[in-house]
Protein backbone atom coordinates (compact mmCIF):
# COMPACT_ATOMS: atom_id res chain seq x y z
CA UNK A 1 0.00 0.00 0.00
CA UNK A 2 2.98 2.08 0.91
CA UNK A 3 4.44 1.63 -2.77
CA UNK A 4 1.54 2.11 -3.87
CA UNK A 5 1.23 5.64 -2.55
CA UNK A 6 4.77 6.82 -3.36
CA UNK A 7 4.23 5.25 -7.01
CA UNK A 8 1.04 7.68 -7.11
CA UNK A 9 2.62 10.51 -5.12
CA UNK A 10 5.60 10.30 -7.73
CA UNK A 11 3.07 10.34 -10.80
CA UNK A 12 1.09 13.33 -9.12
CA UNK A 13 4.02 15.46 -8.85
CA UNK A 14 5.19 14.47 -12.33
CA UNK A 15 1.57 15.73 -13.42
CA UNK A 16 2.07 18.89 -11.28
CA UNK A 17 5.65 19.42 -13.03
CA UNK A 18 4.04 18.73 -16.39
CA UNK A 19 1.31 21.47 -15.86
CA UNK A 20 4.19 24.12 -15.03
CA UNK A 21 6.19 23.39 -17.76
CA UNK A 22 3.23 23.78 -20.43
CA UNK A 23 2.39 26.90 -18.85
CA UNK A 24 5.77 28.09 -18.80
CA UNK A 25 6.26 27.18 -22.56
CA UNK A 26 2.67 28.83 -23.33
CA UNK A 27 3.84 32.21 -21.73
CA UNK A 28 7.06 31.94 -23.83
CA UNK A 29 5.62 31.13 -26.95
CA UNK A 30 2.72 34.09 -26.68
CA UNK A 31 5.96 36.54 -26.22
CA UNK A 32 7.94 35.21 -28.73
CA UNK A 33 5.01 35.43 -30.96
CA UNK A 34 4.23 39.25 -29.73
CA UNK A 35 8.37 39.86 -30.25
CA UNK A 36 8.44 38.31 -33.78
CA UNK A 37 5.97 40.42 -34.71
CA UNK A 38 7.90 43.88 -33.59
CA UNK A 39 10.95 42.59 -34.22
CA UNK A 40 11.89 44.43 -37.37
CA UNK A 41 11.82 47.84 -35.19
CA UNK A 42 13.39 46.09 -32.04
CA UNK A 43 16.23 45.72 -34.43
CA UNK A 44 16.64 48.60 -35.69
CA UNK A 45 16.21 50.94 -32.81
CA UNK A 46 17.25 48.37 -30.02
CA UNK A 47 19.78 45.30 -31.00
CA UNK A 48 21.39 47.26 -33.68
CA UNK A 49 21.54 50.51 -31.66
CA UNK A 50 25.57 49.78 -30.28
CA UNK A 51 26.59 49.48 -34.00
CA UNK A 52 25.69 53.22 -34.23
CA UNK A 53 27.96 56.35 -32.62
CA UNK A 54 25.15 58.41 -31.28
CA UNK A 55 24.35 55.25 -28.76
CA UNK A 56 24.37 56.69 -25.35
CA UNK A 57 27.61 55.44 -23.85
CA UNK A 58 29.60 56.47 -26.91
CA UNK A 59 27.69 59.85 -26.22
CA UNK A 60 28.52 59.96 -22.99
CA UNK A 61 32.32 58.79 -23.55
CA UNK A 62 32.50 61.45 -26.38
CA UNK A 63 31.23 64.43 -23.37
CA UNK A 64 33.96 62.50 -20.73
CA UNK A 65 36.90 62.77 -23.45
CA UNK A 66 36.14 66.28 -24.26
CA UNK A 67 37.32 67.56 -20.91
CA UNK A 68 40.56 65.87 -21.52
CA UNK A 69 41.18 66.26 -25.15
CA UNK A 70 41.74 62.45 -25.11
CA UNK A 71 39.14 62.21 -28.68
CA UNK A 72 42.01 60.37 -30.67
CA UNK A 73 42.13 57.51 -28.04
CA UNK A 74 38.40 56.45 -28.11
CA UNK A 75 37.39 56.73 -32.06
CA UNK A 76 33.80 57.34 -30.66
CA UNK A 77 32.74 60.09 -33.30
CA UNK A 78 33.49 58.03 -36.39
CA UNK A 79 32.51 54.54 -34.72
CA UNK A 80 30.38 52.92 -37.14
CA UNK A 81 29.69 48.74 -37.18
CA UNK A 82 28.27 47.24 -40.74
CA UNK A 83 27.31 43.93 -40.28
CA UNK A 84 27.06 41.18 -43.23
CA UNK A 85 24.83 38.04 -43.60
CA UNK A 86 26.80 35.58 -45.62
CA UNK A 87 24.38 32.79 -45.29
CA UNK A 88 21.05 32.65 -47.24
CA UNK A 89 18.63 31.59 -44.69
CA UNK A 90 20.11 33.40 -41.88
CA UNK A 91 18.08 36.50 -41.11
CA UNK A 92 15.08 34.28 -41.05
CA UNK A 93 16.19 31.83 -38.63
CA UNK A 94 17.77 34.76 -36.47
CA UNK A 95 14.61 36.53 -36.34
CA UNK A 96 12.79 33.37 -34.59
CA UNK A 97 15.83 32.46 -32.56
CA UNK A 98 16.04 36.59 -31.22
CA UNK A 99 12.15 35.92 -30.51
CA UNK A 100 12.38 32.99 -28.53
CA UNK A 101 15.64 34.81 -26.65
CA UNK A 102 14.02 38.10 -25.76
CA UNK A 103 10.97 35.92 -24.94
CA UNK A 104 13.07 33.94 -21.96
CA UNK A 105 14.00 37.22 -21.23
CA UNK A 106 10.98 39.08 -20.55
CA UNK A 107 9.27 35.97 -19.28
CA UNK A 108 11.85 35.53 -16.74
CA UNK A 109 9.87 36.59 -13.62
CA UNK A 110 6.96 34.02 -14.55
CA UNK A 111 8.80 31.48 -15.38
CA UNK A 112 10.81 31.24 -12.15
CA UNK A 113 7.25 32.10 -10.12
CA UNK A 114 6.45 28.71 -11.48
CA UNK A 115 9.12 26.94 -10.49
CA UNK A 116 8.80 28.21 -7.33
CA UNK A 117 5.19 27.19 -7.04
CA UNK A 118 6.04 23.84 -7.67
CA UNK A 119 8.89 23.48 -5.20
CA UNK A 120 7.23 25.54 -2.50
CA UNK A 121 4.70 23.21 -1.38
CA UNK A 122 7.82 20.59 -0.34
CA UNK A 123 8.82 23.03 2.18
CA UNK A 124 7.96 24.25 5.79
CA UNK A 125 6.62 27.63 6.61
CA UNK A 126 10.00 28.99 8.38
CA UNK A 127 11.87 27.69 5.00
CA UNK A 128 9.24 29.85 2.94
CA UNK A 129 9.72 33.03 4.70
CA UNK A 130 11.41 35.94 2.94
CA UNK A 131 10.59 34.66 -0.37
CA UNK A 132 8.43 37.40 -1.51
CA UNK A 133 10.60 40.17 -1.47
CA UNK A 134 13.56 37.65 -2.54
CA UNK A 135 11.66 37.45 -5.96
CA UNK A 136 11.36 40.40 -5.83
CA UNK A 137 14.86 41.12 -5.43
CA UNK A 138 16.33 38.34 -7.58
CA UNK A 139 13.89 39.92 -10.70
CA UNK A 140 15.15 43.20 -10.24
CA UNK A 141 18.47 42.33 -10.18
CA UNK A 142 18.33 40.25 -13.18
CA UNK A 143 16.77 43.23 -15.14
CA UNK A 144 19.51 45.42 -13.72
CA UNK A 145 22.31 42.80 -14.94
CA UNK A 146 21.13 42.96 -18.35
CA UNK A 147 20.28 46.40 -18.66
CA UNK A 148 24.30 46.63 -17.41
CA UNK A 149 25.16 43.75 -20.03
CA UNK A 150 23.10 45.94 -23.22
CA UNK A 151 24.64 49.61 -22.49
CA UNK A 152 27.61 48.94 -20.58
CA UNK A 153 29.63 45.64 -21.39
CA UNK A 154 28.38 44.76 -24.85
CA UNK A 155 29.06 48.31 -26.57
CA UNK A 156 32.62 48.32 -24.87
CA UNK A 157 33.07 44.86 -26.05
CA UNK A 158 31.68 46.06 -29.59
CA UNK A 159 33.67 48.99 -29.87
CA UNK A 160 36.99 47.07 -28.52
CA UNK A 161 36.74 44.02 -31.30
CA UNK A 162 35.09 45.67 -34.09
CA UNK A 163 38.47 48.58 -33.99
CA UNK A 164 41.06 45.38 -33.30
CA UNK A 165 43.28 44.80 -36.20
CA UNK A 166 46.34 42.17 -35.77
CA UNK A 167 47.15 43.35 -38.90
CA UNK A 168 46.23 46.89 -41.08
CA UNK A 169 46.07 44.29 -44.40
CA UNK A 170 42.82 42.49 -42.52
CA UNK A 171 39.83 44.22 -42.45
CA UNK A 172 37.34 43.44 -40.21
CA UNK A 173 33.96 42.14 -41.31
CA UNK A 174 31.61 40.93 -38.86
CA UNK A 175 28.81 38.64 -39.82
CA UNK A 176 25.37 39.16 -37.89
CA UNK A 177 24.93 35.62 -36.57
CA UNK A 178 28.29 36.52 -34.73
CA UNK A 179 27.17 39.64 -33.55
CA UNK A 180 24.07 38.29 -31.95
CA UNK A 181 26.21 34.97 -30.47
CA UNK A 182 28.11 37.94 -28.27
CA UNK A 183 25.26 39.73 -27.91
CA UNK A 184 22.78 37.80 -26.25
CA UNK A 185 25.81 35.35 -24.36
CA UNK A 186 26.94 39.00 -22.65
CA UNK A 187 23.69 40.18 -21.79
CA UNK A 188 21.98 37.06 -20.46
CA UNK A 189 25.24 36.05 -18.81
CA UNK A 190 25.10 39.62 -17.01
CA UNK A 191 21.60 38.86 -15.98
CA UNK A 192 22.53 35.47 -14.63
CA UNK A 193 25.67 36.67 -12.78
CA UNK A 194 23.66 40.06 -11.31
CA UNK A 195 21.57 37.06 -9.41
CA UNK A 196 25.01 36.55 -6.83
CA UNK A 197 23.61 38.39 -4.00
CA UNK A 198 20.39 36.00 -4.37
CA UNK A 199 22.16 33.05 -4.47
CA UNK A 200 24.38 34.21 -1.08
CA UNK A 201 21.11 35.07 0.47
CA UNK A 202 19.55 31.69 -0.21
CA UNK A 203 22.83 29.50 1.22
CA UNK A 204 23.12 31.72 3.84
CA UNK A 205 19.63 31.17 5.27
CA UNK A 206 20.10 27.66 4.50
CA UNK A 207 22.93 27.79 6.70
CA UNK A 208 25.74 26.36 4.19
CA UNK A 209 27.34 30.62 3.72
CA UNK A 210 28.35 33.35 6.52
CA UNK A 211 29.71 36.28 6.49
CA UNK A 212 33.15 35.25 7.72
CA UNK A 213 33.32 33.62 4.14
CA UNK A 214 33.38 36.43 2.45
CA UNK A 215 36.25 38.41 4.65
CA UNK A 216 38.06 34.90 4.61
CA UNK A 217 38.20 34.71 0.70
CA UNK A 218 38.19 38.32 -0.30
CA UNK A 219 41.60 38.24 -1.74
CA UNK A 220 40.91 35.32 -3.58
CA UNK A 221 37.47 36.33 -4.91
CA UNK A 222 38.93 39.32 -6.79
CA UNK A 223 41.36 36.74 -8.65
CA UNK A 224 38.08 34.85 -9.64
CA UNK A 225 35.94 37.48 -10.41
CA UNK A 226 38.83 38.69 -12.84
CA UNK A 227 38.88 35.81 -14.26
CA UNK A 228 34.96 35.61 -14.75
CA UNK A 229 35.17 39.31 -15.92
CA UNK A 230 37.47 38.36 -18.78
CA UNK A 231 35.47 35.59 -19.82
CA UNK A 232 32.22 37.57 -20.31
CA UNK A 233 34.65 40.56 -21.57
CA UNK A 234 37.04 38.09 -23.92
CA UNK A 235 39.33 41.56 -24.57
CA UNK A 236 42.63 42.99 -23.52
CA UNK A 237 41.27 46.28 -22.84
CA UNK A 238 41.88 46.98 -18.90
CA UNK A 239 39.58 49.64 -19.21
CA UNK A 240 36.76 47.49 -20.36
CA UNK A 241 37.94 44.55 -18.08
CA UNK A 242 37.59 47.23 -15.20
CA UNK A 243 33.95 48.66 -16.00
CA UNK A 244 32.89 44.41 -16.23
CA UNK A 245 34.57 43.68 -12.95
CA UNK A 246 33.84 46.84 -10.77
CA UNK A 247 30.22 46.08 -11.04
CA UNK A 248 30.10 41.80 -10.10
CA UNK A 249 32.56 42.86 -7.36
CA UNK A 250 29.93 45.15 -5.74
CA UNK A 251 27.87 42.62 -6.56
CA UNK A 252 30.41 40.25 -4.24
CA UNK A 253 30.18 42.93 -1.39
CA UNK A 254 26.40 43.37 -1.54
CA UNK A 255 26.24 39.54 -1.18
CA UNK A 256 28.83 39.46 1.88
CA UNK A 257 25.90 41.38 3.72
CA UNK A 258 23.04 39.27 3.02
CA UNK A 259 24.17 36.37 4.54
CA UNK A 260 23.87 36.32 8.76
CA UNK A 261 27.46 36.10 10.77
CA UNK A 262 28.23 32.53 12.06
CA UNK A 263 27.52 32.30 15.84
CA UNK A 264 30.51 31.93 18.30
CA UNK A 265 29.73 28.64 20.43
């Protein structure tokens, strides 16, 4: 009888796991529908918008530079990025794939409401509290990452590559399915990594992080968190590297204070 009930227990939460997913996939697909739709102008005023100097940052670099008369060491007033499509069915299947992206994207907070509405009823009431404004927290954050990822990292990343010549006999030509690999791997990745102080806050009330951690492995963490900042920023540019890393190590001492201090016994 015993089997019996976990063999119908196990089936009932497969159902229950089933009924998420669809939903989450319905949500998804009704964006990416909505997105495919609008995505001709999304391109043209939104993804496409780095390639172009009068995007804000190169703006705002072009205003910085001017009190320094340092123009001829960021080329922001002639900065100009032409992409090419080189295969013959690629704008199509780009314009479904950049659907279904932006669609994860904007579904985000949904989708991970789900998830939690499946997983929540497996745990006790003490376990549950504080996850309210923790979604809350963990959404806003994840906005915040890739609104950091779209007009901070990417267009330094953009402006770095596209002007990098090992040689002045090799032009550059960039293809668009490579522009929009390193465009949507930078800004999702920023979204994902923005979610640190969330992830703290969750082992710390599950009692596996504390605060000593943090002033324990400081040194160490800023060797890491290079490391992570070149691989989302794959240039030699300190300055970029510096305006990727500055940010996930606030990030780092954000999380350090979110987590409770580890009682002395």
């Amino acid at each position: 009888m015993t089997e019996n009930q976990q063999e119908l227990n196990f089936w009932g939460h497969l159902d229950v796991l089933r009924g998420v997913l669809i939903r989450i996939v319905v949500v998804v697909l009704l964006f990416g529908i909505a997105l495919f739709s609008f995505m001709p102008w999304i391109f043209d005023n939104v993804i496409l918008a780095p390639c172009n100097e009068n995007f804000p940052l190169y703006i705002f670099f072009n205003y910085i530079t001017s009190f320094f008369d340092a123009g001829n060491n960021l080329p922001i007033e002639s900065f100009n990025v032409n992409l090419i499509n080189i295969k013959l069915a690629s704008q199509f299947f780009i314009h479904i794939s950049t659907s279904c992206w932006m669609a994860v994207i904007f579904s985000f907070p949904f989708i991970i409401y789900q998830l939690w509405s499946f997983i929540s009823p497996g745990l006790y009431e003490h376990e549950k509290r504080g996850v309210k404004p923790a979604f809350l927290f963990g959404n806003i954050m994840f906005f915040l990452g890739v609104a950091v990822g779209y007009f901070l990292v990417f267009p330094l990343t953009l402006r770095f590559l596209a002007d990098y010549q090992l040689s002045e006999a090799i032009h550059n030509t960039i293809s668009l399915e490579s522009y929009m690999d390193n465009f949507f791997i930078i800004t999702f990745m920023m979204g994902i990594v923005f979610e640190l102080p969330l992830l703290a806050w969750l082992l710390g009330k599950m009692g596996f992080l504390y605060r000593e951690f943090f002033s324990t492995y400081r040194r160490h963490a800023i060797v890491v968190l290079l490391i992570l900042a070149a691989m989302i920023t794959p240039t030699g540019d300190p300055f970029t590297l510096s305006a990727v890393f500055f940010p996930i190590y606030v990030l780092w001492e954000l999380s350090s204070k979110l987590v409770p201090a580890k009682e002395i016994q």
